[in-house]
ModelCIF file with pLDDT and N, C-alpha, C, O atoms, coordinates in Angstrom:
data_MODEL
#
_entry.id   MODEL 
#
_entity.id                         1 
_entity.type                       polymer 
_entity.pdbx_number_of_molecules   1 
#
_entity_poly.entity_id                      1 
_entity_poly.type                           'polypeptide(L)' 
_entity_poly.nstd_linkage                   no 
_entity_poly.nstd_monomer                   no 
_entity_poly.pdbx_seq_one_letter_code       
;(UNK)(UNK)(UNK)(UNK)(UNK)(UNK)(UNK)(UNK)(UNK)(UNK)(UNK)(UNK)(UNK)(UNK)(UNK)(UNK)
(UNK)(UNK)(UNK)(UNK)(UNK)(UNK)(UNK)(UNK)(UNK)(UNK)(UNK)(UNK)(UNK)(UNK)(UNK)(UNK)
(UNK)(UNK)(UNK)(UNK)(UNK)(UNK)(UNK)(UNK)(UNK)(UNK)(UNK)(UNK)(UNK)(UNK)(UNK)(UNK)
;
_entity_poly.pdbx_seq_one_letter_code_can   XXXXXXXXXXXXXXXXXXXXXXXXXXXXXXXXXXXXXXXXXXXXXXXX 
_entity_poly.pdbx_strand_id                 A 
#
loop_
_entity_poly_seq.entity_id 
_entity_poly_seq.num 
_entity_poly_seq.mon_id 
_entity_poly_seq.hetero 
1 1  UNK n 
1 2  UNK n 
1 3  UNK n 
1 4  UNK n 
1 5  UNK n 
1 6  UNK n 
1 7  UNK n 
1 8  UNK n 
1 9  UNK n 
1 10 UNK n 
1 11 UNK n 
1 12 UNK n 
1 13 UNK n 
1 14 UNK n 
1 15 UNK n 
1 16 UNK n 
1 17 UNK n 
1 18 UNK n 
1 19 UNK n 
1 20 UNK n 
1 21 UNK n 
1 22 UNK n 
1 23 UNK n 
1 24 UNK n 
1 25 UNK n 
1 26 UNK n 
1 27 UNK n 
1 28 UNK n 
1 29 UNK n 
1 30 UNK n 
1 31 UNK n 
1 32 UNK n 
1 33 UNK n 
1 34 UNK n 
1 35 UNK n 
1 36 UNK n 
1 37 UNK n 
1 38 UNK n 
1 39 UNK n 
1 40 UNK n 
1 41 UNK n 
1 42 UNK n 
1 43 UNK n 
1 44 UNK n 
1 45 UNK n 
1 46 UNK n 
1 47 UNK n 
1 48 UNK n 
#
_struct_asym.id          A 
_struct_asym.entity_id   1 
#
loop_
_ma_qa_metric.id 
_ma_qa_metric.mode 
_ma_qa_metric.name 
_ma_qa_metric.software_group_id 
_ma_qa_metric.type 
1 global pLDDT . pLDDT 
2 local  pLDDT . pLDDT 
#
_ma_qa_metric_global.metric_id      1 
_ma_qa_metric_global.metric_value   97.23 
_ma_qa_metric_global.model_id       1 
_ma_qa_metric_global.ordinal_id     1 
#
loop_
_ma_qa_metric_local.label_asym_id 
_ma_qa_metric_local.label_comp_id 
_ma_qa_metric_local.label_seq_id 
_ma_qa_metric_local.metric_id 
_ma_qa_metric_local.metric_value 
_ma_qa_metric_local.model_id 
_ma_qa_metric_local.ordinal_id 
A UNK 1  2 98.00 1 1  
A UNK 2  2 98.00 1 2  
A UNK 3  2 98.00 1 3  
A UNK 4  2 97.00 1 4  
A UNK 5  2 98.00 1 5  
A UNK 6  2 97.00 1 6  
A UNK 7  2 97.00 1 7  
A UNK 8  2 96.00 1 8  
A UNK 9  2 96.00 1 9  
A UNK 10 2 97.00 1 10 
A UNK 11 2 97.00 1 11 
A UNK 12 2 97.00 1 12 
A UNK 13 2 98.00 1 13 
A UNK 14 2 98.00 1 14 
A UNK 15 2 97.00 1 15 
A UNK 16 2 97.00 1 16 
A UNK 17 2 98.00 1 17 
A UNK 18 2 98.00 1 18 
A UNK 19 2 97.00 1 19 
A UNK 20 2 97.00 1 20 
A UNK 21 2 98.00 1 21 
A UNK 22 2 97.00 1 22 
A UNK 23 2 96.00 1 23 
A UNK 24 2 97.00 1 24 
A UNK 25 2 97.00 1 25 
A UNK 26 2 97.00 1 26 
A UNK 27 2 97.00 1 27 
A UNK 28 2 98.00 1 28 
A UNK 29 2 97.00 1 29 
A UNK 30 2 97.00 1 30 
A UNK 31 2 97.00 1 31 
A UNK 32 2 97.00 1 32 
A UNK 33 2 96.00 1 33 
A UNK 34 2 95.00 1 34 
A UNK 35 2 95.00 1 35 
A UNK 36 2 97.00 1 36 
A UNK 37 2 98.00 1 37 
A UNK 38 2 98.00 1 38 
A UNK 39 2 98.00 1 39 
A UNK 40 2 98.00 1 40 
A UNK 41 2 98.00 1 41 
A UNK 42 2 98.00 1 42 
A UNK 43 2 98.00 1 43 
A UNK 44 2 98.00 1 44 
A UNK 45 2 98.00 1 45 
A UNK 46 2 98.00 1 46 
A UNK 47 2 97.00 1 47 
A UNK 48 2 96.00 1 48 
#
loop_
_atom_site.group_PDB 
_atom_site.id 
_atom_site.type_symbol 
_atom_site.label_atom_id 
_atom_site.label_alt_id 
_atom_site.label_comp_id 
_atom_site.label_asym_id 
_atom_site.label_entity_id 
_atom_site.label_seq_id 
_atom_site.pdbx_PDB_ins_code 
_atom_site.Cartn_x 
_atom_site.Cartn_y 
_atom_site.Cartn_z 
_atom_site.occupancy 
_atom_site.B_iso_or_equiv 
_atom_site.pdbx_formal_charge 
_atom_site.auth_seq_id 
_atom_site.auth_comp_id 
_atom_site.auth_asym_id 
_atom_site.auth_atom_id 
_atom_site.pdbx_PDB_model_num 
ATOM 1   N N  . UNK A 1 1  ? 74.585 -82.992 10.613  1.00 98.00 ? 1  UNK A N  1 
ATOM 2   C CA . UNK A 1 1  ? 74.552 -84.420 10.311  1.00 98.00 ? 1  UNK A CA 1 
ATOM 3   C C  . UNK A 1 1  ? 74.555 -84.654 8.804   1.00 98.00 ? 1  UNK A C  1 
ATOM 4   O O  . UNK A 1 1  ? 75.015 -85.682 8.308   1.00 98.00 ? 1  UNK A O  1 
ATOM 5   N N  . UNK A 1 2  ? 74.037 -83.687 8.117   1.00 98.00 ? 2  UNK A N  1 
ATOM 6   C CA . UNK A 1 2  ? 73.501 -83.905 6.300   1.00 98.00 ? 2  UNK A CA 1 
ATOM 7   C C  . UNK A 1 2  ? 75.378 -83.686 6.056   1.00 98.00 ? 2  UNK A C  1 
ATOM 8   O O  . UNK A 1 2  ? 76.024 -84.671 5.699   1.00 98.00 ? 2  UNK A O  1 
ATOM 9   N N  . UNK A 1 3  ? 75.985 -82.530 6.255   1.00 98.00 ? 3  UNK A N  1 
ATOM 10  C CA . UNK A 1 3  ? 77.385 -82.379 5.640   1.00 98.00 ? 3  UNK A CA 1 
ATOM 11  C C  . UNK A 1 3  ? 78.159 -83.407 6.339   1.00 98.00 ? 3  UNK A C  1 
ATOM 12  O O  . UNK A 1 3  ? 79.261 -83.535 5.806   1.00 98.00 ? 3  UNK A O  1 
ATOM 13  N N  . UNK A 1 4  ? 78.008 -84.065 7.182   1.00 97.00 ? 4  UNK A N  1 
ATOM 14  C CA . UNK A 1 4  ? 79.067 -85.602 8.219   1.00 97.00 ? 4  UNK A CA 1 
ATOM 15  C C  . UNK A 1 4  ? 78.653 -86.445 7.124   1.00 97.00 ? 4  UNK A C  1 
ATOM 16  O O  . UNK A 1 4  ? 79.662 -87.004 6.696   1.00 97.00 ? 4  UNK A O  1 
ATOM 17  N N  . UNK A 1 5  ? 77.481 -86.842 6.383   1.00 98.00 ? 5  UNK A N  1 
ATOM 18  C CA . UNK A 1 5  ? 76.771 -87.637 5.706   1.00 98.00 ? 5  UNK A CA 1 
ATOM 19  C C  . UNK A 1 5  ? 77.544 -87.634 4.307   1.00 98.00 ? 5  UNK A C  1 
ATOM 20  O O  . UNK A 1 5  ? 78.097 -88.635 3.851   1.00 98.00 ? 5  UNK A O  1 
ATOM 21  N N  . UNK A 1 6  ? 77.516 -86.518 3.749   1.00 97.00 ? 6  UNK A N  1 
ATOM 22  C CA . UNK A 1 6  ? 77.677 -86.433 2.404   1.00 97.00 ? 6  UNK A CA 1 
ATOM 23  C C  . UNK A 1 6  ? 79.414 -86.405 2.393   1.00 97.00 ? 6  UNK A C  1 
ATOM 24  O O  . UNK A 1 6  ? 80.105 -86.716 1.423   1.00 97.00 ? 6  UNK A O  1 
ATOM 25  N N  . UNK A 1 7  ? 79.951 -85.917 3.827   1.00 97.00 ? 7  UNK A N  1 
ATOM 26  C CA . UNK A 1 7  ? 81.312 -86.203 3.532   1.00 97.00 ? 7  UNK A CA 1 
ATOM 27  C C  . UNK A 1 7  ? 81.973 -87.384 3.627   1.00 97.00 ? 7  UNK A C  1 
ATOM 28  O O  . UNK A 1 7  ? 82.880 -87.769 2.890   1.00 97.00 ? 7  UNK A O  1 
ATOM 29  N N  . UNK A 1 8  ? 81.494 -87.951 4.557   1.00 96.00 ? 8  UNK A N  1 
ATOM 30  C CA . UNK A 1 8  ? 81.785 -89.364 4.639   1.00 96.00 ? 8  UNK A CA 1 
ATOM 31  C C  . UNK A 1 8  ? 81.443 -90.452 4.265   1.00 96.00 ? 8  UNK A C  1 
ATOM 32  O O  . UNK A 1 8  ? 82.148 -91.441 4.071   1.00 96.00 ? 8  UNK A O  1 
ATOM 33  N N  . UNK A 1 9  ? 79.977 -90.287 4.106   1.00 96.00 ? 9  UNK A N  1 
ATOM 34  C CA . UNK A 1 9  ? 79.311 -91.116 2.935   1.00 96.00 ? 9  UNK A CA 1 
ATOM 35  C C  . UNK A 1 9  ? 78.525 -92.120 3.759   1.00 96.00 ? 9  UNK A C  1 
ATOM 36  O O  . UNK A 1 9  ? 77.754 -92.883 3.177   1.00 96.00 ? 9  UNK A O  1 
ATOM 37  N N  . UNK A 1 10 ? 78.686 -92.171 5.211   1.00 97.00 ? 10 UNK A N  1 
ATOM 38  C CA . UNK A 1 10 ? 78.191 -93.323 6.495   1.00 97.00 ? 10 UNK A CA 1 
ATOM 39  C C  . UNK A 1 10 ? 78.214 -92.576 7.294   1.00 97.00 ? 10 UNK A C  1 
ATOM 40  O O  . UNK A 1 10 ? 79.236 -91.891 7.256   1.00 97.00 ? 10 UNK A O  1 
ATOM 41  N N  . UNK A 1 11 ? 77.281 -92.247 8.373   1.00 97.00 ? 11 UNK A N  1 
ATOM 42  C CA . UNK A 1 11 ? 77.292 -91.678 9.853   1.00 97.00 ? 11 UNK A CA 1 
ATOM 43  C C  . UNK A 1 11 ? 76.484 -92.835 10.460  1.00 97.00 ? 11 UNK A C  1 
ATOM 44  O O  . UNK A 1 11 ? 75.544 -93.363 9.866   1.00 97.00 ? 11 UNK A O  1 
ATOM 45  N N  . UNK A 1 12 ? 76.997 -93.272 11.935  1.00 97.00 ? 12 UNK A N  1 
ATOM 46  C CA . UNK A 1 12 ? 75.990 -93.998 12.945  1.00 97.00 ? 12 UNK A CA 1 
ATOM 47  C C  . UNK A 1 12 ? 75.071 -93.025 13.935  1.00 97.00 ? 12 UNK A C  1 
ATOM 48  O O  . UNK A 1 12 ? 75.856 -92.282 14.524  1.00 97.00 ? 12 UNK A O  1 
ATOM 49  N N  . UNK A 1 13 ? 74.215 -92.855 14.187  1.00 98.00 ? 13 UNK A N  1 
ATOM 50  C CA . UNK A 1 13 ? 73.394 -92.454 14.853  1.00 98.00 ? 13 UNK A CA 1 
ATOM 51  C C  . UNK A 1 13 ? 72.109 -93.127 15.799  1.00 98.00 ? 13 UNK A C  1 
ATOM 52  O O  . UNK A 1 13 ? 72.209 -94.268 16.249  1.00 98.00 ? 13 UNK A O  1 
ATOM 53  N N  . UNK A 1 14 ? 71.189 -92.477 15.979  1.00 98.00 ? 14 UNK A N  1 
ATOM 54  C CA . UNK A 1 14 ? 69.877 -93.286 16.744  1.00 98.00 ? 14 UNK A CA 1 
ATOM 55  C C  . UNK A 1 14 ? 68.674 -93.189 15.891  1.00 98.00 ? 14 UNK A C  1 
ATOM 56  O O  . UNK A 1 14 ? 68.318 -92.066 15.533  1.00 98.00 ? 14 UNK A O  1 
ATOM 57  N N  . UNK A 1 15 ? 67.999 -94.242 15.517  1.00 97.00 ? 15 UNK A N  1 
ATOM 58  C CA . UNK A 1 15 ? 66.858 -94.477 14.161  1.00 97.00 ? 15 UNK A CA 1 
ATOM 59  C C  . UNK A 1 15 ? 66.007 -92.968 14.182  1.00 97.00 ? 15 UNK A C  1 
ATOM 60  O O  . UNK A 1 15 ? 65.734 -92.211 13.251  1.00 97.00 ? 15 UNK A O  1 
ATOM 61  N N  . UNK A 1 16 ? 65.789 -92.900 15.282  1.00 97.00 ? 16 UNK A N  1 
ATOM 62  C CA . UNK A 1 16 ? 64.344 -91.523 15.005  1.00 97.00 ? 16 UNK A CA 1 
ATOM 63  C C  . UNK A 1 16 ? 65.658 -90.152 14.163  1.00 97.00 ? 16 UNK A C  1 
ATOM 64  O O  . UNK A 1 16 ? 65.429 -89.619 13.076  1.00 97.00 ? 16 UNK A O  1 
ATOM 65  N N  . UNK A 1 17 ? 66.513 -89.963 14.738  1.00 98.00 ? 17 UNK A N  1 
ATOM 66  C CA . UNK A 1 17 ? 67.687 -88.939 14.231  1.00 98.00 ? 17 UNK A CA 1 
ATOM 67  C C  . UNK A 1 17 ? 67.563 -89.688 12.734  1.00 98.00 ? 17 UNK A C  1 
ATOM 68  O O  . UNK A 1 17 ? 67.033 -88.769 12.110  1.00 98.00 ? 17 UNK A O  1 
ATOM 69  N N  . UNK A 1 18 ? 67.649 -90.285 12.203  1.00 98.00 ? 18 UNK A N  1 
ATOM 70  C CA . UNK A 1 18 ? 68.273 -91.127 10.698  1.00 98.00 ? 18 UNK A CA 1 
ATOM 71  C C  . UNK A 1 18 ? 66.979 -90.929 9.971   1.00 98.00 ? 18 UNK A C  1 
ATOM 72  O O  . UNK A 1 18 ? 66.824 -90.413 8.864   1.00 98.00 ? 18 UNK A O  1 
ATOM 73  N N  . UNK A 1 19 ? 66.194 -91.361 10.674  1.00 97.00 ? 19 UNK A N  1 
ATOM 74  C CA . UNK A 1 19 ? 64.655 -91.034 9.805   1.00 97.00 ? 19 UNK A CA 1 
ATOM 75  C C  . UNK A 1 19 ? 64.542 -89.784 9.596   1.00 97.00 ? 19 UNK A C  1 
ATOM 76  O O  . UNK A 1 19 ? 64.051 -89.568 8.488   1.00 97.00 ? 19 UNK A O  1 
ATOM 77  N N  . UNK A 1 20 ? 64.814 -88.749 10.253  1.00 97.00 ? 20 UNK A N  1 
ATOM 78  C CA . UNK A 1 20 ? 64.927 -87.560 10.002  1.00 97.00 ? 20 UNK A CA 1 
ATOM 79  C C  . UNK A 1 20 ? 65.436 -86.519 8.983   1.00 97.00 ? 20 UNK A C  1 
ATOM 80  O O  . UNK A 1 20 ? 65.105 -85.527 8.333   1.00 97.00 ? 20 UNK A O  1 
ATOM 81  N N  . UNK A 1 21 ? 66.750 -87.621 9.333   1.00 98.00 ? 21 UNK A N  1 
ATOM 82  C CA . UNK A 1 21 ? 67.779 -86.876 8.815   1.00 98.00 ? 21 UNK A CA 1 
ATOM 83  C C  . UNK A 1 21 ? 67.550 -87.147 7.256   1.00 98.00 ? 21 UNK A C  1 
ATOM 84  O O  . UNK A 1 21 ? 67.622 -86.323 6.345   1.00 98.00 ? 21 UNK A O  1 
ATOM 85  N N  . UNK A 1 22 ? 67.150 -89.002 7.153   1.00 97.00 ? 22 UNK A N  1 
ATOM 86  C CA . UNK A 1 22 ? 66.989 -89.151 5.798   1.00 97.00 ? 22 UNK A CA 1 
ATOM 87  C C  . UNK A 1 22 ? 66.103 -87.578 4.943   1.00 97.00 ? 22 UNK A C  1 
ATOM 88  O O  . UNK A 1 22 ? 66.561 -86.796 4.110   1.00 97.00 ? 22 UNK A O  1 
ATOM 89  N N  . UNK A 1 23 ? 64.541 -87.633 5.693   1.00 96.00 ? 23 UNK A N  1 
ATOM 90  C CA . UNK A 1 23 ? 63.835 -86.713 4.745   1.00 96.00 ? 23 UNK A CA 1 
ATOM 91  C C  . UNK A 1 23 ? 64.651 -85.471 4.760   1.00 96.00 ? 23 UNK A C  1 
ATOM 92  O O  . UNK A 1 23 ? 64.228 -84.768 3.842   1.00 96.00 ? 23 UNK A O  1 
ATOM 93  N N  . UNK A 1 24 ? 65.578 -84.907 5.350   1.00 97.00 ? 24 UNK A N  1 
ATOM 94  C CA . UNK A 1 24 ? 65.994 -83.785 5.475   1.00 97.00 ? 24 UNK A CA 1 
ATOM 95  C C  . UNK A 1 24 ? 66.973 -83.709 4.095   1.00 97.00 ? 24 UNK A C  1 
ATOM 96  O O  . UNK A 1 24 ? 67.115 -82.700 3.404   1.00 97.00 ? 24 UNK A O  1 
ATOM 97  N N  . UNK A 1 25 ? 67.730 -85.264 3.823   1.00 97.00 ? 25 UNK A N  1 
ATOM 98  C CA . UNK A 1 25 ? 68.877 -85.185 2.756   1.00 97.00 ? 25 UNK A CA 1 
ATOM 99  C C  . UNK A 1 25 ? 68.176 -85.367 1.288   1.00 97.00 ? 25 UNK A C  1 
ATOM 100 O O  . UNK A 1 25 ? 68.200 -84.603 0.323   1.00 97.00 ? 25 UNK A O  1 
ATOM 101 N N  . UNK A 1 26 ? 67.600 -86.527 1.436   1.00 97.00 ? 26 UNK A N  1 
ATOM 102 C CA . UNK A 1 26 ? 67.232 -86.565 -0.332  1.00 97.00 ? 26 UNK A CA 1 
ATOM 103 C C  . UNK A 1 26 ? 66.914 -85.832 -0.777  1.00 97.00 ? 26 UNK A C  1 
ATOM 104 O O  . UNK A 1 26 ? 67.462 -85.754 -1.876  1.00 97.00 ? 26 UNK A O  1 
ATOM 105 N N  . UNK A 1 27 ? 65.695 -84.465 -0.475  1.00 97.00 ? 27 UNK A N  1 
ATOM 106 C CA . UNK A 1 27 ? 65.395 -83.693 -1.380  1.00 97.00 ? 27 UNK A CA 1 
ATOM 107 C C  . UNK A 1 27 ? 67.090 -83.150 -1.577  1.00 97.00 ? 27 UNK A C  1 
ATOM 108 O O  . UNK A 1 27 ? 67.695 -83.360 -2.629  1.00 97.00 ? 27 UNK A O  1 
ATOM 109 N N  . UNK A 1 28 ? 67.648 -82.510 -0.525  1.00 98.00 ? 28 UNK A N  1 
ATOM 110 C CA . UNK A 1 28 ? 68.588 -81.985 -1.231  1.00 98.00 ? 28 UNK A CA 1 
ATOM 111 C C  . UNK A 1 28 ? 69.639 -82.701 -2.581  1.00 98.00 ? 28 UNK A C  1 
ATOM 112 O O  . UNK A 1 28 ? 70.161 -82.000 -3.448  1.00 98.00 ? 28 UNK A O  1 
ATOM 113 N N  . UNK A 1 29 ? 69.766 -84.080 -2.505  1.00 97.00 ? 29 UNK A N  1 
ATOM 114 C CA . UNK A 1 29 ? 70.884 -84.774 -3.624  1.00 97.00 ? 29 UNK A CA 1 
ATOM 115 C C  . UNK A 1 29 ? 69.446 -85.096 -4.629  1.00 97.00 ? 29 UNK A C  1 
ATOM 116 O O  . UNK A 1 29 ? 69.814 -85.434 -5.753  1.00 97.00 ? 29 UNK A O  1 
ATOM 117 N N  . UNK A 1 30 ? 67.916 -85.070 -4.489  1.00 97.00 ? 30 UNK A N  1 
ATOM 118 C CA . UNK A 1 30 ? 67.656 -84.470 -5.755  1.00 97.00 ? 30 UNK A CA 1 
ATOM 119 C C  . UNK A 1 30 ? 67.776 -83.124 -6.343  1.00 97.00 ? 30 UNK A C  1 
ATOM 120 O O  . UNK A 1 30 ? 67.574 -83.001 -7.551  1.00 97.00 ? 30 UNK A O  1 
ATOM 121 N N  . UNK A 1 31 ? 68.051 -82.206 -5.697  1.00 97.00 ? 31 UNK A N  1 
ATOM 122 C CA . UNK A 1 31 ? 68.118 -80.923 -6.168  1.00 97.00 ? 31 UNK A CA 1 
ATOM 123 C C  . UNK A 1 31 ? 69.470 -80.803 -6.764  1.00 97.00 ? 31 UNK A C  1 
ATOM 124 O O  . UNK A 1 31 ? 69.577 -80.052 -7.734  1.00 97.00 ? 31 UNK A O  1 
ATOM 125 N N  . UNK A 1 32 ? 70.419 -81.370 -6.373  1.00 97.00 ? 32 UNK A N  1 
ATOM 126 C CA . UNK A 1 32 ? 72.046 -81.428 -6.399  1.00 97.00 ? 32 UNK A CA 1 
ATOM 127 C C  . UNK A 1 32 ? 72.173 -82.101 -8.117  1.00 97.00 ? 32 UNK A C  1 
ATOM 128 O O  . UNK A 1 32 ? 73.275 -81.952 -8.644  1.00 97.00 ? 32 UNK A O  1 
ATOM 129 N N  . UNK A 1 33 ? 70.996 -82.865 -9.005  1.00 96.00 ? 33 UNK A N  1 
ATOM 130 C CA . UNK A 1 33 ? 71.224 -83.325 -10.136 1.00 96.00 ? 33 UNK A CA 1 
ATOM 131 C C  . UNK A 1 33 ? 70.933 -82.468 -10.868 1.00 96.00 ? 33 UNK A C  1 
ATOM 132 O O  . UNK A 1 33 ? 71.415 -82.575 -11.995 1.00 96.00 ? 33 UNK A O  1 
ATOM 133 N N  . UNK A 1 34 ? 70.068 -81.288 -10.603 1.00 95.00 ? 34 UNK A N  1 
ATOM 134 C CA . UNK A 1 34 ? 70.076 -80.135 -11.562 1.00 95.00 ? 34 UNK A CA 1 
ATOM 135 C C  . UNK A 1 34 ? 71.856 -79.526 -10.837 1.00 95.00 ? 34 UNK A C  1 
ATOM 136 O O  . UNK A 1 34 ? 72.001 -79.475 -9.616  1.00 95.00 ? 34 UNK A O  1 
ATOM 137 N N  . UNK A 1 35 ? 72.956 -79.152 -11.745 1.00 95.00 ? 35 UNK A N  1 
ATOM 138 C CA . UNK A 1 35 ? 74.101 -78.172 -10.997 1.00 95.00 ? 35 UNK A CA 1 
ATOM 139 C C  . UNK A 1 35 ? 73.337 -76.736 -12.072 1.00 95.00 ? 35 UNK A C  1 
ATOM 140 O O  . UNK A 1 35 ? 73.395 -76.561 -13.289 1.00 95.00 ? 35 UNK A O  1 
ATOM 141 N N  . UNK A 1 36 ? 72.842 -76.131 -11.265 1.00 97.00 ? 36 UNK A N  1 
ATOM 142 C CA . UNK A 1 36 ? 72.676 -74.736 -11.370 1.00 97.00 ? 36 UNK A CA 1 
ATOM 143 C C  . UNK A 1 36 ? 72.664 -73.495 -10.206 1.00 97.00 ? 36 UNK A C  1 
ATOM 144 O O  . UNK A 1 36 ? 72.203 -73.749 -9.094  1.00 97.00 ? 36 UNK A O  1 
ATOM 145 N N  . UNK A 1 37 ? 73.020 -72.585 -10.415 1.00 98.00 ? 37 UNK A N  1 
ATOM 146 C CA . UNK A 1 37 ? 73.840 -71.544 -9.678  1.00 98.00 ? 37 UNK A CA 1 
ATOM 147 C C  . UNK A 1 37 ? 72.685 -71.802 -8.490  1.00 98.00 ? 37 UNK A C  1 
ATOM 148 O O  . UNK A 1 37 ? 73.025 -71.928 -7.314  1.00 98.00 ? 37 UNK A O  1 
ATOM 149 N N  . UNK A 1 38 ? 70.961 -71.883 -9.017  1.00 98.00 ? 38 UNK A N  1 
ATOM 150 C CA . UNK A 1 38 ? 70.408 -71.066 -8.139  1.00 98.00 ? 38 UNK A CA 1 
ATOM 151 C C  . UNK A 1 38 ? 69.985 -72.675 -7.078  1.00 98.00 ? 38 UNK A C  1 
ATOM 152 O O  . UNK A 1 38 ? 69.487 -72.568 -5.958  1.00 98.00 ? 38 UNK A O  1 
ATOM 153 N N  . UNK A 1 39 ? 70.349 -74.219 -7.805  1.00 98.00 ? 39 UNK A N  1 
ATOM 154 C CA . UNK A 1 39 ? 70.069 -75.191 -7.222  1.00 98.00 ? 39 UNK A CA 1 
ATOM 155 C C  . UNK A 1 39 ? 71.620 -75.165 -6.018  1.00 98.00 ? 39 UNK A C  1 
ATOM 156 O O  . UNK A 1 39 ? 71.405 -75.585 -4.881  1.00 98.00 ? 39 UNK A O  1 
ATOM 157 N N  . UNK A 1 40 ? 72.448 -74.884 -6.213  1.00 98.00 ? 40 UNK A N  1 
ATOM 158 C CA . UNK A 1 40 ? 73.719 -74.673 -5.349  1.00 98.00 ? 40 UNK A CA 1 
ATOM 159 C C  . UNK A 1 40 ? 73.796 -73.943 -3.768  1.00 98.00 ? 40 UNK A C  1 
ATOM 160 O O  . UNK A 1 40 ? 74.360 -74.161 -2.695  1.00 98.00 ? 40 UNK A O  1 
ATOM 161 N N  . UNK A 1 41 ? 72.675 -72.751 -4.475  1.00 98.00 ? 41 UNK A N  1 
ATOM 162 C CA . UNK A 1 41 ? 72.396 -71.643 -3.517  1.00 98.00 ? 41 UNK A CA 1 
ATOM 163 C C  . UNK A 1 41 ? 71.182 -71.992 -2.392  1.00 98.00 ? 41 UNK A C  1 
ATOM 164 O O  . UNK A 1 41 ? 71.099 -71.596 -1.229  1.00 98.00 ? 41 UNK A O  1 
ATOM 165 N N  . UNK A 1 42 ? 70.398 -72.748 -3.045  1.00 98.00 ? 42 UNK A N  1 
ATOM 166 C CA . UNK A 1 42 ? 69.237 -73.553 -2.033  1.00 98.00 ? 42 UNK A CA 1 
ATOM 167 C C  . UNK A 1 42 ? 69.938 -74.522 -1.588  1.00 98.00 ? 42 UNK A C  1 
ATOM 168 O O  . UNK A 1 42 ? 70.019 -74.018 -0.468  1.00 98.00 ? 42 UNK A O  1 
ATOM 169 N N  . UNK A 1 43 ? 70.589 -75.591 -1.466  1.00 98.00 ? 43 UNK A N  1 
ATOM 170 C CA . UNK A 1 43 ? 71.148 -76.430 -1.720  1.00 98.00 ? 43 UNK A CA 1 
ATOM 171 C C  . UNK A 1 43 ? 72.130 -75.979 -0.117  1.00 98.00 ? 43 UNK A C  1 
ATOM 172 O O  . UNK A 1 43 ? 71.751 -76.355 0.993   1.00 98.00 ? 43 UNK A O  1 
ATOM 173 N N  . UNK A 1 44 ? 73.176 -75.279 -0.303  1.00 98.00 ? 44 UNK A N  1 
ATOM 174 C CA . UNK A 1 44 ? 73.940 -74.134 0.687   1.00 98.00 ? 44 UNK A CA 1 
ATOM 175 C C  . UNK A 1 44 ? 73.184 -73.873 1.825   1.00 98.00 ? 44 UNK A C  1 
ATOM 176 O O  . UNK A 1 44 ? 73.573 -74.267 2.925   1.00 98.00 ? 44 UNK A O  1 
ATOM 177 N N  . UNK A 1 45 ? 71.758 -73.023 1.636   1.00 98.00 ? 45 UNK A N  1 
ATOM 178 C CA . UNK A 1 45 ? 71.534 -72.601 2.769   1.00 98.00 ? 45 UNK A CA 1 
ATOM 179 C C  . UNK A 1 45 ? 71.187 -73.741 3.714   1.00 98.00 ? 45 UNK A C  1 
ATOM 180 O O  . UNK A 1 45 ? 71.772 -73.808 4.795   1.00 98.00 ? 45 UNK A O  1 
ATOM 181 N N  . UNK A 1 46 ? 70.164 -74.743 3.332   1.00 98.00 ? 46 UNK A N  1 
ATOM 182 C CA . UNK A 1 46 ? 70.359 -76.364 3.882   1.00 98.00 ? 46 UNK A CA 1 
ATOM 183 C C  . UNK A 1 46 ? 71.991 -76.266 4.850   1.00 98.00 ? 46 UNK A C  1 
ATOM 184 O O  . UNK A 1 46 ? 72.207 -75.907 6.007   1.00 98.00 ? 46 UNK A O  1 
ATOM 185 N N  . UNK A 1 47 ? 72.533 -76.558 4.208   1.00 97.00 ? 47 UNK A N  1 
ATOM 186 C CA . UNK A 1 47 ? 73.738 -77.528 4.485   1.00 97.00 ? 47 UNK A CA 1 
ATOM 187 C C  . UNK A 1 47 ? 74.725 -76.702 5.135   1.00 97.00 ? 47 UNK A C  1 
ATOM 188 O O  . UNK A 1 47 ? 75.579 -77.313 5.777   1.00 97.00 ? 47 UNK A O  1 
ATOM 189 N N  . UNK A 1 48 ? 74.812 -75.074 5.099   1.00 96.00 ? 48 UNK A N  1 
ATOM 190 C CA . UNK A 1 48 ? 75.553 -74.073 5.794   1.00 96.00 ? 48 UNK A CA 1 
ATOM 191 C C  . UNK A 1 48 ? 77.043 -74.813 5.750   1.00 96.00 ? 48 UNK A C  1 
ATOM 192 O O  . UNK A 1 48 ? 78.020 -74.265 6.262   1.00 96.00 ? 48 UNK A O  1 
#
């Protein structure tokens, strides 16, 4: 759902999934403002 998200930029889903999903994404697009090799690599295993 996080890579449907970030590729498309909108996914519809069901609220408890979205609430979820939210805490699941932001940390990652805060981590995504450092671009460093090893923020890429955490960042990756998330998002596979």
């Amino acid at each position: 759902m996080a890579s449907s998200l970030i590729m498309h930029k909108r996914i519809t889903t069901t609220v408890a999934k979205a609430k979820a999903l939210k805490v699941y994404v932001e940390p990652l697009v805060t981590k995504s403002k450092d671009d460093s090799t090893h923020s890429r690599r955490v960042v990756f295993s998330y998002l596979k």
